[in-house]
Protein backbone atom coordinates (compact mmCIF):
# COMPACT_ATOMS: atom_id res chain seq x y z
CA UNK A 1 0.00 0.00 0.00
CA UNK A 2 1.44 3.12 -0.81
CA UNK A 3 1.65 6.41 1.42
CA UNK A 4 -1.20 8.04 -0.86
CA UNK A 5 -3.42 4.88 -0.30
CA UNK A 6 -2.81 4.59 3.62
CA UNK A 7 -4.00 8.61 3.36
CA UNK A 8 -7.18 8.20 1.35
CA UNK A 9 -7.99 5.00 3.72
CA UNK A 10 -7.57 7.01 5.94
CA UNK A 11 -9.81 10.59 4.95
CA UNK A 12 -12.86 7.44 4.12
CA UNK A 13 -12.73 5.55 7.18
CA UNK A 14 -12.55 8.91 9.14
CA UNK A 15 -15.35 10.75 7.25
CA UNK A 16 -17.53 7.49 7.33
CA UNK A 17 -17.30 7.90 11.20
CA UNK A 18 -17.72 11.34 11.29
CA UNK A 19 -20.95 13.17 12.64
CA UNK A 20 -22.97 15.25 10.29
CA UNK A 21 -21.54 18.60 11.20
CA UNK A 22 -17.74 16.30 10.56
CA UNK A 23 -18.71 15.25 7.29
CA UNK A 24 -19.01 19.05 6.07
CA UNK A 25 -15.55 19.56 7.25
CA UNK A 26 -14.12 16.65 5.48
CA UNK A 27 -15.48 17.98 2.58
CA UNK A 28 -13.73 21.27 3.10
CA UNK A 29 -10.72 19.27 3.41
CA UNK A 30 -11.47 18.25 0.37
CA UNK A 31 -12.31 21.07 -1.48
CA UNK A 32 -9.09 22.55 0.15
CA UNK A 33 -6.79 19.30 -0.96
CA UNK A 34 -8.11 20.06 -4.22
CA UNK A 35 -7.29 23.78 -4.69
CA UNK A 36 -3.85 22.88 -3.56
CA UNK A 37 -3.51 20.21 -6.25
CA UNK A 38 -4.48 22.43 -8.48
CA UNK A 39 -1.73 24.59 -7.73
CA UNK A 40 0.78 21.96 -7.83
CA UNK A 41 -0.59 21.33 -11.26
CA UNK A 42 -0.08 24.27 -12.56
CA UNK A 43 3.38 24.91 -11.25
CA UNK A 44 3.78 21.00 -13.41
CA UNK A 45 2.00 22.66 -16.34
CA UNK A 46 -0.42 19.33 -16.30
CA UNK A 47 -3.77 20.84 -17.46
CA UNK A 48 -5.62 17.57 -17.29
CA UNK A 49 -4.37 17.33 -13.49
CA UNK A 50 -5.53 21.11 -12.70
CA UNK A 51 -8.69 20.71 -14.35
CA UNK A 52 -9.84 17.43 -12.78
CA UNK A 53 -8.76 18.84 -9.09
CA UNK A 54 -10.85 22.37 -10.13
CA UNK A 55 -13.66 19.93 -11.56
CA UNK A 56 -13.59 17.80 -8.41
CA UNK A 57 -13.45 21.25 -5.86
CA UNK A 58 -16.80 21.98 -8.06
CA UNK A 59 -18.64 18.85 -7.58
CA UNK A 60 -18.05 19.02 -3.96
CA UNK A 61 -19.43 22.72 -3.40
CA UNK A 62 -22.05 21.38 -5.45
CA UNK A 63 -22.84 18.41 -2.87
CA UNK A 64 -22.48 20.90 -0.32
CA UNK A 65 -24.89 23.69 -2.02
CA UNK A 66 -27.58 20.72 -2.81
CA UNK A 67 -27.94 19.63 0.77
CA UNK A 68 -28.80 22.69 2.29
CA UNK A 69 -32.00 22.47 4.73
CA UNK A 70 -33.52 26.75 3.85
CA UNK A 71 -36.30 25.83 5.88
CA UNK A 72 -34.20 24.03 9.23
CA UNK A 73 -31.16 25.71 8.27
CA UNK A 74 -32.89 29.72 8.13
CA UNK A 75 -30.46 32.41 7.45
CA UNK A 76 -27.07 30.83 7.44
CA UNK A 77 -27.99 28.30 4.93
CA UNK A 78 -29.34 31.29 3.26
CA UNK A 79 -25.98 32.71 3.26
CA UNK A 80 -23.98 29.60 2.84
CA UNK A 81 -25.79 29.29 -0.89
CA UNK A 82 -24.62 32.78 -1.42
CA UNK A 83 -21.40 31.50 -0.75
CA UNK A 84 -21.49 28.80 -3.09
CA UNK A 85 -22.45 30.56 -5.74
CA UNK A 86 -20.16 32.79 -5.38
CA UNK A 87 -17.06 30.50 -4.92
CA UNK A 88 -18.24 28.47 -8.01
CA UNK A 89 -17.62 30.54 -10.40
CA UNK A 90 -14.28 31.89 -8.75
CA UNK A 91 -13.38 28.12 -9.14
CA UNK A 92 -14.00 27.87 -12.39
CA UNK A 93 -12.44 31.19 -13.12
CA UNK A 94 -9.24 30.19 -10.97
CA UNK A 95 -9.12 27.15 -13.30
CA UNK A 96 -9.25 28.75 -16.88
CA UNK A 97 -6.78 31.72 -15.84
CA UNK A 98 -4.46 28.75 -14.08
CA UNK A 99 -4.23 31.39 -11.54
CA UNK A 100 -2.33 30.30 -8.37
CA UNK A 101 -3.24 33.40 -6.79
CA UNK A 102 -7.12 32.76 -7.71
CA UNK A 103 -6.40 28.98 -5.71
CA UNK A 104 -4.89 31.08 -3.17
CA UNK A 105 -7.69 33.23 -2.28
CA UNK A 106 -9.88 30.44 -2.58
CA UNK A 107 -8.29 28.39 -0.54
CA UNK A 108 -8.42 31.65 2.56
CA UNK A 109 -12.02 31.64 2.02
CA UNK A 110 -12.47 27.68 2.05
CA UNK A 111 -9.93 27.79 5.52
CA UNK A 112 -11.77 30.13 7.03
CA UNK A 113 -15.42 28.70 6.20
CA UNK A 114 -13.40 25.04 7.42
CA UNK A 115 -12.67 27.08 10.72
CA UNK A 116 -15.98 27.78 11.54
CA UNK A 117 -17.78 24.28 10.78
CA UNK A 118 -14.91 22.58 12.85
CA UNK A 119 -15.51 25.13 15.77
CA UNK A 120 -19.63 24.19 15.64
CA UNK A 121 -18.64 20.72 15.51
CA UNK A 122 -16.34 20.88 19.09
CA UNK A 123 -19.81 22.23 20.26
CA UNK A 124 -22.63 20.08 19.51
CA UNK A 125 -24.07 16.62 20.33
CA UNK A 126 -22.59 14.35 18.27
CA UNK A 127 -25.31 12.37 16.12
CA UNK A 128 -25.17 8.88 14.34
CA UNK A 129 -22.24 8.24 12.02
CA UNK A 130 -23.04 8.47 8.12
CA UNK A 131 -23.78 5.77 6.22
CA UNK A 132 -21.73 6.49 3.42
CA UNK A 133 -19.92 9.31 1.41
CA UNK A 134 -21.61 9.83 -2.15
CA UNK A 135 -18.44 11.56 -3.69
CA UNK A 136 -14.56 10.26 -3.49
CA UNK A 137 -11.59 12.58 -1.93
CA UNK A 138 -9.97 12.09 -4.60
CA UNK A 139 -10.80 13.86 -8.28
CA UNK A 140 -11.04 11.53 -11.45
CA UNK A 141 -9.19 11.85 -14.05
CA UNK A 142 -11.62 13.14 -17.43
CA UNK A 143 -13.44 10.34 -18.67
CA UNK A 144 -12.78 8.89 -22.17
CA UNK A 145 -15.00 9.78 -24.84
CA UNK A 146 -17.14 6.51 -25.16
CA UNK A 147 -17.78 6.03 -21.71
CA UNK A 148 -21.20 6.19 -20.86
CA UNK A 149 -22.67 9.43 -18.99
CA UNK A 150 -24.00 9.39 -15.32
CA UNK A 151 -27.29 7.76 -14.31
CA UNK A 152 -30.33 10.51 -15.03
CA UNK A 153 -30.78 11.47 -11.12
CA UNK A 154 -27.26 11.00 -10.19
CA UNK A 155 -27.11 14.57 -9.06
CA UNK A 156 -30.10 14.04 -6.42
CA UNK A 157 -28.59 15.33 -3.58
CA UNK A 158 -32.41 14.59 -1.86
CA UNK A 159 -31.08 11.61 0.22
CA UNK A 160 -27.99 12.64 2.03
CA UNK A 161 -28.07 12.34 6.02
CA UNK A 162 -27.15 16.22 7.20
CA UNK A 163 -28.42 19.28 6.10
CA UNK A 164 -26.85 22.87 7.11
């Protein structure tokens, strides 16, 4: 096993044990391991590599965007969506510039959004585990051309455990 397979064994069996409010910060981990591969990739010139990492960073603020409770969650999942929608297209922006300093910023805003979930989840009752993570920690690489497309509701975020 290599040391980047003992890490992502590690990220799953730790977010599949996390509480709800956990789970959202292991996907800011995420999103924030992903920004920083995207950097890496650019200072490697690998397009494909930055691309899949900004791809992956979108599908994740996507997850977290789709879950949001507006009716439990009142005003800060209000805000939270304004969040998301602006950080999406900064991500996408970040990613057709190959702009480190557009990761950079990104990744302040992601830190300091990561900050606050972890500090709400040092103060509430834990709840059951989740079940299962519907999105890897890790970003794919592109898919070749004949490969079939996703499943029609694939993007049905309607079933996960947590809402914010």
């Amino acid at each position: 096993m290599t040391a980047h397979d003992s890490a992502f064994a590690y990220h799953q069996t730790t977010a599949l044990g996390a509480s709800a409010v956990g789970q959202v910060v292991a996907l800011y981990d995420t999103i924030l391991r992903d920004f920083h591969r995207a950097i890496a990739a650019i200072d490697a010139g690998q397009i494909e590599k930055r691309a899949n990492a900004a791809n992956h960073a979108l599908m994740v603020v996507g997850e977290l965007q789709g879950v949001l409770d507006f009716e439990r969650g009142g005003e800060p999942a209000r805000r939270l969506n304004s969040f998301y929608n602006v950080a999406r297209p900064m991500i996408v922006e970040a990613s057709v510039m190959s702009s480190r300093d557009r990761f950079q910023e990104l990744i302040s805003m992601f830190t300091r959004l990561r900050a606050a979930w972890s500090q709400v989840e040092r103060t509430v009752t834990p709840s059951e585990p989740a079940q299962e993570f519907r999105i890897s920690s890790e970003p794919q690489t592109a898919f070749p051309q004949n490969a079939p497309g996703p499943p029609e509701n694939s993007g049905d975020s309607g079933n996960s455990s947590w809402s914010a």
